[in-house]
C-alpha atoms as a PDB file:
ATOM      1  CA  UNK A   1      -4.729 -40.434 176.598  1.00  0.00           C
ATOM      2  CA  UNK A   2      -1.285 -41.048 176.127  1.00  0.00           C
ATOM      3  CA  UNK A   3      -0.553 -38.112 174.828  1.00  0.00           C
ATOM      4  CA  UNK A   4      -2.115 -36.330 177.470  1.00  0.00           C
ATOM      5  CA  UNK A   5      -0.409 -37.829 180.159  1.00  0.00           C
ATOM      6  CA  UNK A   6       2.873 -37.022 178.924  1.00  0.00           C
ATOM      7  CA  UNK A   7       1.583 -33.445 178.265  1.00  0.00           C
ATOM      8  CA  UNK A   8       0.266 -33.113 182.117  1.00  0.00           C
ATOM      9  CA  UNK A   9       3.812 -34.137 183.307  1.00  0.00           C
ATOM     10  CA  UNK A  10       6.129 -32.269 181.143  1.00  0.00           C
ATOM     11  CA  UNK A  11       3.699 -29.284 182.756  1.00  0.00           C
ATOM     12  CA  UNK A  12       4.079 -30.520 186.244  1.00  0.00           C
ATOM     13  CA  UNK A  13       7.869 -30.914 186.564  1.00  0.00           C
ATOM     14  CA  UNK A  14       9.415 -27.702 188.111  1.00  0.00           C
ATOM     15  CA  UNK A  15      11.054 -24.879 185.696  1.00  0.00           C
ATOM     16  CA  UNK A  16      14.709 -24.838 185.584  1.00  0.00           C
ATOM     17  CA  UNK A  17      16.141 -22.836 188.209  1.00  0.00           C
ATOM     18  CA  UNK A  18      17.930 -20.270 185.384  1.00  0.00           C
ATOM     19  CA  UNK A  19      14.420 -19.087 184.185  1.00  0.00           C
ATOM     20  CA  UNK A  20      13.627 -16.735 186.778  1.00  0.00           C
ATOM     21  CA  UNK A  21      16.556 -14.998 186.291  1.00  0.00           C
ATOM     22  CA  UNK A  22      16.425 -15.261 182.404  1.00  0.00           C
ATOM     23  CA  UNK A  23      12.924 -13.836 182.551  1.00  0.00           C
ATOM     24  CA  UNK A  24      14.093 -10.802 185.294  1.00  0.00           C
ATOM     25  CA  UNK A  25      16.776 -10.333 183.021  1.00  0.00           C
ATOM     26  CA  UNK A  26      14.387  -9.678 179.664  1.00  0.00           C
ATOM     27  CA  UNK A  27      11.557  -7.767 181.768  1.00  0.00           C
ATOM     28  CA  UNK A  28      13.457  -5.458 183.784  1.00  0.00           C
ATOM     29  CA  UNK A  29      14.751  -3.265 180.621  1.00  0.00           C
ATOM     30  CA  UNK A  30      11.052  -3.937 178.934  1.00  0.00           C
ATOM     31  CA  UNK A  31       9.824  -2.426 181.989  1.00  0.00           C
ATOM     32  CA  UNK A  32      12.049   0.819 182.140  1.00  0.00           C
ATOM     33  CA  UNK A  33      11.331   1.460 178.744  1.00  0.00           C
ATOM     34  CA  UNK A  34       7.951   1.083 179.177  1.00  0.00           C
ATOM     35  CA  UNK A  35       8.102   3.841 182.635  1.00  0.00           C
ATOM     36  CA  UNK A  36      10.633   6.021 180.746  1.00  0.00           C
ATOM     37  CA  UNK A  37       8.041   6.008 177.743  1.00  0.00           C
ATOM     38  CA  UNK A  38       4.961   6.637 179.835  1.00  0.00           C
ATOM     39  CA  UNK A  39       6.854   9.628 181.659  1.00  0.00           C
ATOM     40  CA  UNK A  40       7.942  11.372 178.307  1.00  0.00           C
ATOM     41  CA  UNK A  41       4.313  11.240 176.813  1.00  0.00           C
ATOM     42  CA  UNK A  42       3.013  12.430 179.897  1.00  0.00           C
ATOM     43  CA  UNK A  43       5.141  15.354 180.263  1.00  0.00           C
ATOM     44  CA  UNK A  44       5.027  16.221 176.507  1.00  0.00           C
ATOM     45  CA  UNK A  45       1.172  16.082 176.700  1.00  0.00           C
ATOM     46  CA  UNK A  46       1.444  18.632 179.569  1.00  0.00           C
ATOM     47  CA  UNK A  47       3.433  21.007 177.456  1.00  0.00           C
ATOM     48  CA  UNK A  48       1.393  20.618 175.004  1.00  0.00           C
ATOM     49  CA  UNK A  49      -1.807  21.290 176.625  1.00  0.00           C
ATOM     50  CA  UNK A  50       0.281  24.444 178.598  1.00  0.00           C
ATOM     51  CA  UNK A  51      -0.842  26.890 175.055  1.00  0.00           C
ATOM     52  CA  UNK A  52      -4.381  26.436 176.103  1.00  0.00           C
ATOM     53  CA  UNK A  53      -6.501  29.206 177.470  1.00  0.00           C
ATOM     54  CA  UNK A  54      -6.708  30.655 180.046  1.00  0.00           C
ATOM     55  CA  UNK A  55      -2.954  30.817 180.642  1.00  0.00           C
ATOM     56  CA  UNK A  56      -3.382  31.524 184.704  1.00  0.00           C
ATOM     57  CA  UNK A  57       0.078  32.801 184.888  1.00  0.00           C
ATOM     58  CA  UNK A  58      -0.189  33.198 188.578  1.00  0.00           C
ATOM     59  CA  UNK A  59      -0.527  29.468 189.060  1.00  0.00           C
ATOM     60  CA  UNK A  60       2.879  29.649 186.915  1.00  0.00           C
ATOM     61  CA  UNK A  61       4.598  32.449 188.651  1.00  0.00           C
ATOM     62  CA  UNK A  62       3.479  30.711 192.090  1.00  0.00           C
ATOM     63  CA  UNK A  63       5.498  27.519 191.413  1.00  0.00           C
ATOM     64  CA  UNK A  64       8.306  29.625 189.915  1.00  0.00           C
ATOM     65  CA  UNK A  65       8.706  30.922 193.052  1.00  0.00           C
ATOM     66  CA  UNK A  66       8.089  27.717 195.033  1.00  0.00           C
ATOM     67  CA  UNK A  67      11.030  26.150 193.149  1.00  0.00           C
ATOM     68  CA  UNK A  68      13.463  29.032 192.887  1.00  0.00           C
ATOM     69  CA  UNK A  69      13.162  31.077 195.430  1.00  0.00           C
ATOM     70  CA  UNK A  70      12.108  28.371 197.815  1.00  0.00           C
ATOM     71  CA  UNK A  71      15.257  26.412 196.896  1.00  0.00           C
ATOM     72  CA  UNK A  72      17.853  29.655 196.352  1.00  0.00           C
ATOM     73  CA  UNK A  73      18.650  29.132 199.899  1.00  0.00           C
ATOM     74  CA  UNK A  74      19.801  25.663 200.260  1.00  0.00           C
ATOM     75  CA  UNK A  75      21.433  25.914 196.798  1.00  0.00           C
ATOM     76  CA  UNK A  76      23.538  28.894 197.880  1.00  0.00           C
ATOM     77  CA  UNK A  77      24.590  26.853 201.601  1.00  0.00           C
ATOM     78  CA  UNK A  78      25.442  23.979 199.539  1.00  0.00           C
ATOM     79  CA  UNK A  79      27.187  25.866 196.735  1.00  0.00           C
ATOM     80  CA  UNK A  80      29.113  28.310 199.013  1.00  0.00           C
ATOM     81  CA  UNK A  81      30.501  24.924 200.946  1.00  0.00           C
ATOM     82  CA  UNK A  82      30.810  22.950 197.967  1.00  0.00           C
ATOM     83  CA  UNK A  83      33.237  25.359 196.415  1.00  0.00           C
ATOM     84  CA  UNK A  84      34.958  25.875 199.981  1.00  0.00           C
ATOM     85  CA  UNK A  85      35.335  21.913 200.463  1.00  0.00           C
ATOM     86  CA  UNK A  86      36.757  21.296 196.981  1.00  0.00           C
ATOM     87  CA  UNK A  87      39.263  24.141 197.133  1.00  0.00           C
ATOM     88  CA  UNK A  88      40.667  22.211 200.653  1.00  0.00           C
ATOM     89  CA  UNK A  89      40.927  18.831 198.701  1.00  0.00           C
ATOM     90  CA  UNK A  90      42.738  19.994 195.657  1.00  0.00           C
ATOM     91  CA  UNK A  91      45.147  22.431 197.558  1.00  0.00           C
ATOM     92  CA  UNK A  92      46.582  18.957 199.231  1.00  0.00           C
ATOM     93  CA  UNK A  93      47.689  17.188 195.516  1.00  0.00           C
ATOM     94  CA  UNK A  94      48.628  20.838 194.418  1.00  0.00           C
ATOM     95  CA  UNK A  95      50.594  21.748 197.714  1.00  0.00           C
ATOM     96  CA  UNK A  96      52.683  18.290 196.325  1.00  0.00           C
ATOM     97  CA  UNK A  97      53.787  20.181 193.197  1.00  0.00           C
ATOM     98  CA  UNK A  98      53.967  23.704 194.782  1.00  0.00           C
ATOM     99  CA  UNK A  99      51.314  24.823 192.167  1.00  0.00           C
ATOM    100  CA  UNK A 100      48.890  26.533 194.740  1.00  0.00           C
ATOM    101  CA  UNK A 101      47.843  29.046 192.091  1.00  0.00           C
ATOM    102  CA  UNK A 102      46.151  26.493 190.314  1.00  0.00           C
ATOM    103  CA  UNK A 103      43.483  25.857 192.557  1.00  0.00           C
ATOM    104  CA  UNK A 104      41.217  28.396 191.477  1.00  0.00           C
ATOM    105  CA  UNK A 105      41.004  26.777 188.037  1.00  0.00           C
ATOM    106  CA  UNK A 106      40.524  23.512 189.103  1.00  0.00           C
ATOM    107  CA  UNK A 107      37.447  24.268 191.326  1.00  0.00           C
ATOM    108  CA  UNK A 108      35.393  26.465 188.647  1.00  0.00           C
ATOM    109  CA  UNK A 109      36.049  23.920 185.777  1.00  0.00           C
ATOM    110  CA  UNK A 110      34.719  20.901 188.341  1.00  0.00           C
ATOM    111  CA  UNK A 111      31.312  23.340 189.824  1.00  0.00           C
ATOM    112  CA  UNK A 112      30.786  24.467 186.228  1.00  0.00           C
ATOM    113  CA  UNK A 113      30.977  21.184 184.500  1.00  0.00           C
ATOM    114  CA  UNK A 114      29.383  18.939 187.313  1.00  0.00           C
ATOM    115  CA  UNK A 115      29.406  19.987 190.888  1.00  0.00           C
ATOM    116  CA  UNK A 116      27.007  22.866 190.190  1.00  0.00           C
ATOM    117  CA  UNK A 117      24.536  21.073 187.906  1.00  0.00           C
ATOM    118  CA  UNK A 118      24.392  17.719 190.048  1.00  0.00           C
ATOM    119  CA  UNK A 119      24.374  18.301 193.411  1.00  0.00           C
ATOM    120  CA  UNK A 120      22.329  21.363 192.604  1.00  0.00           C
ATOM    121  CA  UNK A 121      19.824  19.034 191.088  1.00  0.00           C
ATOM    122  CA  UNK A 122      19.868  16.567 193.959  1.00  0.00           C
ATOM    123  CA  UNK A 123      19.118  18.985 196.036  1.00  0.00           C
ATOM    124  CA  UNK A 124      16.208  20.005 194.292  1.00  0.00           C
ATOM    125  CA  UNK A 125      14.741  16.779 193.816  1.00  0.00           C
ATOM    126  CA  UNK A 126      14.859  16.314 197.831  1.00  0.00           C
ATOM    127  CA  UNK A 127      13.152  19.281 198.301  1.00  0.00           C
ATOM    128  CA  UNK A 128      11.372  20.142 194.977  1.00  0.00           C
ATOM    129  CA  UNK A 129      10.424  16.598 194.189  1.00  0.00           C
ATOM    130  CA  UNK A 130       9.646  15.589 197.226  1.00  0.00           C
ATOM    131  CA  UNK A 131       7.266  18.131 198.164  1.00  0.00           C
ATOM    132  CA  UNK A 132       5.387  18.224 194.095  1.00  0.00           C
ATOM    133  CA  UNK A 133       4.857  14.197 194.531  1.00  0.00           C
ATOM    134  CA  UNK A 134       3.139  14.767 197.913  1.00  0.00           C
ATOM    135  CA  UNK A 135       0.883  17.733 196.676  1.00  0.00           C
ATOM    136  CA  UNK A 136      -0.194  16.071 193.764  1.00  0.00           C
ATOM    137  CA  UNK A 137      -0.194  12.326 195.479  1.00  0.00           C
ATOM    138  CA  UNK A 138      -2.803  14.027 198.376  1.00  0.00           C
ATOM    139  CA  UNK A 139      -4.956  15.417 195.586  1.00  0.00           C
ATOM    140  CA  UNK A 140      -5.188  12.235 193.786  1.00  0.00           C
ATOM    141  CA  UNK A 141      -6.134  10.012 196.906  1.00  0.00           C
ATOM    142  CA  UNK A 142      -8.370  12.915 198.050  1.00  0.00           C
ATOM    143  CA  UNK A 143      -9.978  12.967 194.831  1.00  0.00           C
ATOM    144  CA  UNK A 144      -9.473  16.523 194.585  1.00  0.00           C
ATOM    145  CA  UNK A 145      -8.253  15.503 191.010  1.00  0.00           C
ATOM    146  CA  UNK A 146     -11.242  13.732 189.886  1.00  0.00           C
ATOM    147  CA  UNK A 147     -13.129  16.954 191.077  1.00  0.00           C
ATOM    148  CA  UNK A 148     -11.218  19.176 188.881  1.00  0.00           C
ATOM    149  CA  UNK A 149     -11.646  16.821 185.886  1.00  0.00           C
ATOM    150  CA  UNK A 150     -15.804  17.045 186.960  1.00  0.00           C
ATOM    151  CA  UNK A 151     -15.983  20.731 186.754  1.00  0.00           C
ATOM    152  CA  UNK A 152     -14.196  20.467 183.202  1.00  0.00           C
ATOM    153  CA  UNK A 153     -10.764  22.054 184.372  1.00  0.00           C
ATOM    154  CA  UNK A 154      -7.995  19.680 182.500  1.00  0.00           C
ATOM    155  CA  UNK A 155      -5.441  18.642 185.549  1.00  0.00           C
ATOM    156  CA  UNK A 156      -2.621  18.243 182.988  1.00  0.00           C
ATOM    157  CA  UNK A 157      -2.982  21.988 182.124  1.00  0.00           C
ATOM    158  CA  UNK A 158      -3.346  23.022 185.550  1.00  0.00           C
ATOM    159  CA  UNK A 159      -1.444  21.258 188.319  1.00  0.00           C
ATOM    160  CA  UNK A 160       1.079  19.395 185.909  1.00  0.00           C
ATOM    161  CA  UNK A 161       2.408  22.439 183.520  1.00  0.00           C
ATOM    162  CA  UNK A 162       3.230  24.742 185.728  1.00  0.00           C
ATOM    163  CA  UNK A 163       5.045  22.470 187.657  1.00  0.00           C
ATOM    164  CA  UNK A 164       6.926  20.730 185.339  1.00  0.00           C
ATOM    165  CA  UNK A 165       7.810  24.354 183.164  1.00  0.00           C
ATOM    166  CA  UNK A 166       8.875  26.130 186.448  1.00  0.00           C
ATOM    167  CA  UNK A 167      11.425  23.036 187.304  1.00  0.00           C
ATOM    168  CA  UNK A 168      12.782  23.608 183.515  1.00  0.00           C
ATOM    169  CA  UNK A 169      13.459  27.315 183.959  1.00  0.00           C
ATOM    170  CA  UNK A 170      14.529  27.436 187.317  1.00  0.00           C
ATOM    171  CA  UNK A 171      16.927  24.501 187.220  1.00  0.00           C
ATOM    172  CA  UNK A 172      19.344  26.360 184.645  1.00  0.00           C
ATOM    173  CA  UNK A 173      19.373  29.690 186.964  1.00  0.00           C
ATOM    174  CA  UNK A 174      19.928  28.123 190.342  1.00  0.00           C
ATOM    175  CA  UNK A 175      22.524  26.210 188.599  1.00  0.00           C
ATOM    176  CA  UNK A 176      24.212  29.685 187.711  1.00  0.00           C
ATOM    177  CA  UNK A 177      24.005  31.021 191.556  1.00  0.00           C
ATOM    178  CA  UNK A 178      25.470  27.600 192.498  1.00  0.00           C
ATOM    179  CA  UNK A 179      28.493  28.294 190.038  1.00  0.00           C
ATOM    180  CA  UNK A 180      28.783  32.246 191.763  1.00  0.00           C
ATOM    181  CA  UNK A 181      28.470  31.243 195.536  1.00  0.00           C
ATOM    182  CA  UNK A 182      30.988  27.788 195.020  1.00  0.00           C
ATOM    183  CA  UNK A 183      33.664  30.347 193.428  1.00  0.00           C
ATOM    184  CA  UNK A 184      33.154  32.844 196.190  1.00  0.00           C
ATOM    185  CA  UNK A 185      33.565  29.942 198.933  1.00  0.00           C
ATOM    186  CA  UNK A 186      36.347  28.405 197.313  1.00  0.00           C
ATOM    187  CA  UNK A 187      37.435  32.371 196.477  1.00  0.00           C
ATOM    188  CA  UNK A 188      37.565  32.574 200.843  1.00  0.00           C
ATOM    189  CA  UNK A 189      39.258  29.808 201.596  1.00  0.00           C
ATOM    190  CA  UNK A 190      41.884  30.136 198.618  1.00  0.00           C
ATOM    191  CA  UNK A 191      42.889  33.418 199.867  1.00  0.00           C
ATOM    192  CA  UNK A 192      42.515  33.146 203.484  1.00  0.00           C
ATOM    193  CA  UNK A 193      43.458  29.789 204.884  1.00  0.00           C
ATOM    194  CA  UNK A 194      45.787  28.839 201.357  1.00  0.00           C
ATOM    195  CA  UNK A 195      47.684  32.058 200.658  1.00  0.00           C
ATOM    196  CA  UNK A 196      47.153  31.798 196.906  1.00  0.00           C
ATOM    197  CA  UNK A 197      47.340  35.158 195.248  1.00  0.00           C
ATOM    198  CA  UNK A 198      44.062  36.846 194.089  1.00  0.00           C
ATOM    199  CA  UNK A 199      45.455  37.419 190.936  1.00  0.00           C
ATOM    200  CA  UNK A 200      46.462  34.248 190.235  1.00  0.00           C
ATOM    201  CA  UNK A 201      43.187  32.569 190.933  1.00  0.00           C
ATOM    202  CA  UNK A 202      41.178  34.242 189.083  1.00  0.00           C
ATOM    203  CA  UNK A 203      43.693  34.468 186.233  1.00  0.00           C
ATOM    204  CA  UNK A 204      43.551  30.029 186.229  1.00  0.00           C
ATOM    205  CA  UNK A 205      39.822  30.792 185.897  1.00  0.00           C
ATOM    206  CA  UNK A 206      39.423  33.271 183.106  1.00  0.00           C
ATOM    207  CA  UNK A 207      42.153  30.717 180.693  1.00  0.00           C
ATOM    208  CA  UNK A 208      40.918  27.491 181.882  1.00  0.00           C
ATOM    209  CA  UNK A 209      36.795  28.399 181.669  1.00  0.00           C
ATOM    210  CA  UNK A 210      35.679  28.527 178.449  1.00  0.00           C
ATOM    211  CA  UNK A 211      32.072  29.652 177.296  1.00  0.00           C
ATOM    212  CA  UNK A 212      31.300  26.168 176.163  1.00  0.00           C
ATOM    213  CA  UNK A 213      31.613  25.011 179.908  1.00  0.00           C
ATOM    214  CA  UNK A 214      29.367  27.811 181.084  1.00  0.00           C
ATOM    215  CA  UNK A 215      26.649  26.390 178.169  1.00  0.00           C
ATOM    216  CA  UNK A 216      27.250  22.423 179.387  1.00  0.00           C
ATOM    217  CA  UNK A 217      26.394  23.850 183.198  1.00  0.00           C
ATOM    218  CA  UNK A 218      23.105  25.401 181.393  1.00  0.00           C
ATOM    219  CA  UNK A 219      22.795  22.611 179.356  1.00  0.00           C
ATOM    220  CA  UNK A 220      22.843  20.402 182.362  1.00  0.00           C
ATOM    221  CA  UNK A 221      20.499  22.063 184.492  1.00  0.00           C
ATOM    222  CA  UNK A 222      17.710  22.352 181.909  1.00  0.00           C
ATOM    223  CA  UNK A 223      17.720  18.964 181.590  1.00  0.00           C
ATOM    224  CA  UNK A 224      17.548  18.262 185.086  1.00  0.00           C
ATOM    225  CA  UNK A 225      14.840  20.005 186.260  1.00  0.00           C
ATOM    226  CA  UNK A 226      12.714  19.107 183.374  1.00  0.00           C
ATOM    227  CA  UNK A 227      13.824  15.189 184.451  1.00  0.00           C
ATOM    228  CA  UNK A 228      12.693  16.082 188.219  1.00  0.00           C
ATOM    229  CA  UNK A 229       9.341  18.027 187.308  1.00  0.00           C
ATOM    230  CA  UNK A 230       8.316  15.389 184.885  1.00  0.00           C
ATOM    231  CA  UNK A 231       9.342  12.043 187.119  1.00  0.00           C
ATOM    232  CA  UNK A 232       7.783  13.786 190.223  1.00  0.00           C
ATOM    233  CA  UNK A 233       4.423  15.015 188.668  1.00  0.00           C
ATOM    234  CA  UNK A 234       3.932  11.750 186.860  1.00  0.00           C
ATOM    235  CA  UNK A 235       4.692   9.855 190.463  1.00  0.00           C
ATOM    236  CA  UNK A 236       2.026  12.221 192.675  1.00  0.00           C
ATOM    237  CA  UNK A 237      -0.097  12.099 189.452  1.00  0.00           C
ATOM    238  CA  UNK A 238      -0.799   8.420 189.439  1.00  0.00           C
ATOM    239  CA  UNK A 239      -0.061   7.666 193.001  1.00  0.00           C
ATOM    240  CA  UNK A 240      -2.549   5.537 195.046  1.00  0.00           C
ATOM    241  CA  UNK A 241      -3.532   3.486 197.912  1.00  0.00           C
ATOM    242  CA  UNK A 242      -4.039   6.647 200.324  1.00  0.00           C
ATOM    243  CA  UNK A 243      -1.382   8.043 202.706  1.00  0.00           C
ATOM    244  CA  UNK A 244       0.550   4.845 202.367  1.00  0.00           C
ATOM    245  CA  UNK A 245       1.059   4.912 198.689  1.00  0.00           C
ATOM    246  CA  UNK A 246       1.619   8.970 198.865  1.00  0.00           C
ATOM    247  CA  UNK A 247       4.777   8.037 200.675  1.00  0.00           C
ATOM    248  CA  UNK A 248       6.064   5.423 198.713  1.00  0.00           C
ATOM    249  CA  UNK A 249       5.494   7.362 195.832  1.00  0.00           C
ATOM    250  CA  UNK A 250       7.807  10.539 197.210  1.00  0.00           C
ATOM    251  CA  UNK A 251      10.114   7.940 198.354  1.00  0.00           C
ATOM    252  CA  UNK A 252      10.307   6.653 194.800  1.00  0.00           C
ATOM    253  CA  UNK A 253      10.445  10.138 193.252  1.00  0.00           C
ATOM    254  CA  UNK A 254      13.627  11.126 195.198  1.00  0.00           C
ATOM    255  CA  UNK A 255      15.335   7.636 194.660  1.00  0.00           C
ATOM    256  CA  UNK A 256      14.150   7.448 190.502  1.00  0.00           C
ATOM    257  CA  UNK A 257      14.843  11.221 190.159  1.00  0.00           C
ATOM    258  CA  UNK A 258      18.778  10.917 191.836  1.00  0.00           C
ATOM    259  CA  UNK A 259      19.755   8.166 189.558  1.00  0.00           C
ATOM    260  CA  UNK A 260      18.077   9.089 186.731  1.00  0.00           C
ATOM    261  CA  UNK A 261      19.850  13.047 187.239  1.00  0.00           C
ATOM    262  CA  UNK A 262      23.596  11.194 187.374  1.00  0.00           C
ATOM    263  CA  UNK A 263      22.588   8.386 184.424  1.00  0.00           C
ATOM    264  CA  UNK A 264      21.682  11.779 182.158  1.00  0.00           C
ATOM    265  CA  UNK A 265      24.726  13.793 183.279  1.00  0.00           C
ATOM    266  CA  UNK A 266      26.720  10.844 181.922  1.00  0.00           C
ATOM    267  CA  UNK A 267      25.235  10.933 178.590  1.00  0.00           C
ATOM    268  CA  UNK A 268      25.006  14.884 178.382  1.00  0.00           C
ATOM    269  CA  UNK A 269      28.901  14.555 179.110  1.00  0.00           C
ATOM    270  CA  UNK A 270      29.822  12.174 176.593  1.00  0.00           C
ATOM    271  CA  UNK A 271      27.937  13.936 174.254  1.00  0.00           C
ATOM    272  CA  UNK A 272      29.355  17.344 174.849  1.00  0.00           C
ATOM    273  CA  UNK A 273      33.171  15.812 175.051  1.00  0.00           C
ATOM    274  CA  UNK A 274      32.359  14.598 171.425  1.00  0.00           C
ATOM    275  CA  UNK A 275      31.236  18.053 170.187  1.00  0.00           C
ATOM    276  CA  UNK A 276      33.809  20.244 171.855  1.00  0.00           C
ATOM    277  CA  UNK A 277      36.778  17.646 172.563  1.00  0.00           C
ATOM    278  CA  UNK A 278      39.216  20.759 173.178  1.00  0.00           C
ATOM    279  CA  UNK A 279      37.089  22.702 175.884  1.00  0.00           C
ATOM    280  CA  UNK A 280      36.766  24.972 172.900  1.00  0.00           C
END
């Protein structure tokens, strides 16, 4: 009885006040690891399942044009001010030095290696994201889902694949018309408002811009619309609790989607600065 006693008390006296965070502290990586795990086998089992027949390439055209057409617009606004912005901020540390004509450099190695490919993504994932969650949350609350899986039509192979394949290939080529409309803004305002020669902004361009740049922008944008497809589809996917938990789930998309885009564009840089140190 003794024994007992002592045992009842030791489990009745309060934890120490550093376990919470101890335990936070363990979890919280356990529990990204776990999501980031769950995300990648559920967008690899949707590629997989994409070589099934039929193929309904319409379906796949149909999102191809939701994401890149749909978003050419707002990419090309943001790129063409982008560009335009940037040019302004690094004419007032050049102006310093009287080395104007160096502007034009300057802005296409900073769109190509990370303007382009980031904000171009974060744009995306506002609209893109945003708008695949909701889709694909409503069918899941709706049951619409279930219904497809009843009539024998695999979901994965027909709402989630075309989705998150159309955010991989369209990623990389509105990345590209980012690149082209950010020169042609900061092109404008170089020659324009700055006075810097034509030929000496494009000259900066064509020796400062190598090919390997061009391939990390590519690189870049690959990765980041096969990040916002596969976070976005997995979130509408498995979202619940009707319209409430619709909205917290495209809330989360957007939020998880951002920060996982810049967290990636970290790594793919250090990677890339390992493998081509020189620009080369």
């Amino acid at each position: 009885m003794a024994q007992v006693r002592i045992a009842v008390a030791e489990a009745a006296q309060p934890a120490p006040w550093w376990q919470p965070f101890a335990t936070r502290l363990v979890g919280l990586p356990v529990y990204w690891l776990t999501y980031l795990g769950s995300v990648v086998l559920f967008a690899c089992t949707a590629v997989w399942r994409a070589r099934k027949r039929p193929l309904r390439l319409g379906v796949y055209l149909q999102q191809m044009e939701f994401v890149g057409v749909g978003s050419l617009g707002i990419i090309l606004l943001t790129g063409a001010f982008t560009g335009a912005v940037f040019a302004i901020q690094t004419s007032v540390a050049f102006d310093i030095f009287k080395a104007k004509a160096l502007i034009g450099g300057s802005v296409a190695l900073a769109l190509v290696l990370e303007l382009a490919p980031t904000i171009g993504a974060l744009m995306v994932a506002g609209r893109v994201g945003s708008a695949m969650t909701t889709e694909l949350g409503t069918m899941r609350v709706t049951e619409q889902i279930d219904a497809l899986e009843t009539m024998a039509v695999d979901p994965l192979h027909y709402l989630i694949a075309p989705r998150l394949l159309s955010c991989t290939l369209m990623m990389p080529l509105l990345t590209i018309a980012f690149n082209a409309v950010g020169l042609v803004g900061a092109y404008v305002v170089c020659t324009a408002l700055l006075g810097v020669d034509r030929a000496a902004f494009f000259s900066r361009i064509y020796e400062w811009v190598n090919p390997s740049d061009v391939y990390c922008s590519v690189v870049k944008g690959t990765a980041f619309g096969a990040i916002i497809g596969a976070i976005a589809s997995y979130k509408g996917f498995n979202a619940s609790g009707g319209s409430r938990g619709v909205g917290l789930a495209t809330t989360s998309t957007v939020v998880t989607a951002s920060v996982t885009v810049l967290i990636v564009d970290y790594l793919i840089t250090s990677v890339w600065m390992i493998l081509f140190p020189t620009g080369g």
